[in-house]
Protein backbone atom coordinates (compact mmCIF):
# COMPACT_ATOMS: atom_id res chain seq x y z
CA UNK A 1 -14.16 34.64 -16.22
CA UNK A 2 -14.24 30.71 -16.58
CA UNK A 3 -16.70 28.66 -14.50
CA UNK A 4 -13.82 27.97 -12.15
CA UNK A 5 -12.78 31.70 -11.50
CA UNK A 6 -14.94 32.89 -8.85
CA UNK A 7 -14.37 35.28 -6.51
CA UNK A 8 -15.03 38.28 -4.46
CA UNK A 9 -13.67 41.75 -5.62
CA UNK A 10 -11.26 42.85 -4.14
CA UNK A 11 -12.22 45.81 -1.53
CA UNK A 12 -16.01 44.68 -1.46
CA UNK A 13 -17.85 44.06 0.98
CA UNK A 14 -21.02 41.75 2.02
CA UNK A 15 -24.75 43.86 3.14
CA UNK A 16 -24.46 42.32 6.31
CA UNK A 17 -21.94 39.91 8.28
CA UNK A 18 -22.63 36.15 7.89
CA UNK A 19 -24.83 35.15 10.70
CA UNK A 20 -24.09 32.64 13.01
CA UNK A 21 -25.29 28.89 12.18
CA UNK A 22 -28.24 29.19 14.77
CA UNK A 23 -32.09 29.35 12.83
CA UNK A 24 -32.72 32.53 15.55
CA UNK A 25 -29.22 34.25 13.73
CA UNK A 26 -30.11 33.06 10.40
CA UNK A 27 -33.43 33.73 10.37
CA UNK A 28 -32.75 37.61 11.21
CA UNK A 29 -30.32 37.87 8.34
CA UNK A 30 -32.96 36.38 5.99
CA UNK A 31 -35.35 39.03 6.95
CA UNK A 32 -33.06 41.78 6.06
CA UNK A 33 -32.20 40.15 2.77
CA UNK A 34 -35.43 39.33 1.08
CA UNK A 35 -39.10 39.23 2.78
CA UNK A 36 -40.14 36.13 0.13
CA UNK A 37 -36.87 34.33 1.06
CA UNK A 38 -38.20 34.66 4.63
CA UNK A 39 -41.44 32.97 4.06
CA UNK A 40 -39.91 30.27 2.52
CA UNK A 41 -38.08 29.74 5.28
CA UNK A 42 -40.61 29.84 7.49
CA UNK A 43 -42.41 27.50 5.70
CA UNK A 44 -38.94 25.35 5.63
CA UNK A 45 -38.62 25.99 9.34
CA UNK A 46 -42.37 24.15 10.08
CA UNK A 47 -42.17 21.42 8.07
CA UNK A 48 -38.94 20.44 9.66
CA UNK A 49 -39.66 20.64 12.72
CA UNK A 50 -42.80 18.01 11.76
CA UNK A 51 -40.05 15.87 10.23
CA UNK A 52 -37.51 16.14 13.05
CA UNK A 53 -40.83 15.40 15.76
CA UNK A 54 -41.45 12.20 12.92
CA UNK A 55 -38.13 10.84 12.93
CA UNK A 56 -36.47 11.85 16.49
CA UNK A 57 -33.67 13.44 15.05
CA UNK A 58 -31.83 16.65 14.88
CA UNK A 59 -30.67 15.86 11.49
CA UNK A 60 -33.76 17.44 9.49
CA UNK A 61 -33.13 21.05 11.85
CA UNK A 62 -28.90 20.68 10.81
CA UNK A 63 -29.99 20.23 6.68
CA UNK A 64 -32.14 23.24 7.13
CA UNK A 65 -29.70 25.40 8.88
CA UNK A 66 -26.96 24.49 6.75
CA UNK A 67 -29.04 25.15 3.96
CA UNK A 68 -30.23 29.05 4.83
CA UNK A 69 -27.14 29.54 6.03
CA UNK A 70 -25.07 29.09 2.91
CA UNK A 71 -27.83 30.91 1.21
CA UNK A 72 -27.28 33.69 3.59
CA UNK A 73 -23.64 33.09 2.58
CA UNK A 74 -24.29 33.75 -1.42
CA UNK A 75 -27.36 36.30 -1.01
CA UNK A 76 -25.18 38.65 1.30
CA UNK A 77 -22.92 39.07 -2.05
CA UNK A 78 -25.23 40.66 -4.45
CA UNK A 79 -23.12 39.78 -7.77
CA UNK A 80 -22.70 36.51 -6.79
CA UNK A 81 -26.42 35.65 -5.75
CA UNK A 82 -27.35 37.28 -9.59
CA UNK A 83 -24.67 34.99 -11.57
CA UNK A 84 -25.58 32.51 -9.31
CA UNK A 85 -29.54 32.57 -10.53
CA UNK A 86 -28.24 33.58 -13.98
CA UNK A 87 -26.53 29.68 -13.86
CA UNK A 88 -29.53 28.04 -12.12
CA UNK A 89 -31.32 29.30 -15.37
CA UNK A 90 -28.79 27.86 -17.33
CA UNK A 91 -28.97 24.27 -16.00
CA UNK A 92 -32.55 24.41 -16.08
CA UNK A 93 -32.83 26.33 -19.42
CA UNK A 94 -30.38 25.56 -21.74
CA UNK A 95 -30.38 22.90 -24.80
CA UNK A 96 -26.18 22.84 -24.88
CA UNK A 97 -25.06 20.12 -22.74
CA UNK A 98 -21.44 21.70 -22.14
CA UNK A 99 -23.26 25.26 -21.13
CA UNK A 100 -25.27 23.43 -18.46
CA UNK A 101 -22.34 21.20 -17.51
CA UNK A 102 -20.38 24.31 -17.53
CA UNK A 103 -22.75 26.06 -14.95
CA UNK A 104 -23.16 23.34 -12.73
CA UNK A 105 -19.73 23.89 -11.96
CA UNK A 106 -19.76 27.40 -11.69
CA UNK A 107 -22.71 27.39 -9.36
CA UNK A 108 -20.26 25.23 -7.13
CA UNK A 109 -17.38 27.39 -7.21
CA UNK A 110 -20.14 30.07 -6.06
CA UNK A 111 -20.99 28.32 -3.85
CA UNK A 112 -17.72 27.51 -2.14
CA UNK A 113 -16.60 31.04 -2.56
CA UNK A 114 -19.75 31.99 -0.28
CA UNK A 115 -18.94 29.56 2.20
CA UNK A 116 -15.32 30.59 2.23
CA UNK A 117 -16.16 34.43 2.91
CA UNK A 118 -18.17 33.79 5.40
């Protein structure tokens, strides 16, 4: 499969549905997914609400949503969330310029495949 080809087999399906962009919604689907994911969002969750309280804006609580969400969005998909850490390794690993360039992409494509399922 080339960096661009990513997709969901055909007949699979996700552990659970893709949540609704609310933190209450996404926060639920984190906790069924992975128990260290959900501290980091917690975490996430307070220091963004200090930020939004700093700056008087919604925009910090929208980045974080959007965020989770889309992780939600890959992590529901359990062969995409592995090739999707086996790039992230890549990018930060390798020496070969092309391979990193290479995953970058990929992790993209992932990415937009995610966000297109859901």
């Amino acid at each position: 499969m080339s960096p661009m080809e990513v997709s969901i087999p055909a007949g699979a399906q996700p552990v659970l549905p893709q949540p609704e962009r609310t933190p209450v919604a996404i926060r639920a689907a984190i906790a069924r997914l992975d128990s260290a994911a959900l501290a980091r969002f917690e975490e996430d969750w307070a220091a963004t609400m200090t930020r939004a309280r700093e700056e008087y804006s919604v925009l910090p609580v929208r980045q974080l949503v959007e965020h989770w969400w889309l992780w939600v969005a890959v992590t529901r998909w359990p062969a995409l969330a592995a090739r999707l850490r086996e790039c992230e390794q890549i990018v930060a690993q390798s020496d070969d310029r092309a391979a990193r360039r290479a995953a970058s992409a990929e992790i993209g494509a992932i990415l937009e495949t995610a966000a297109q399922a859901a």
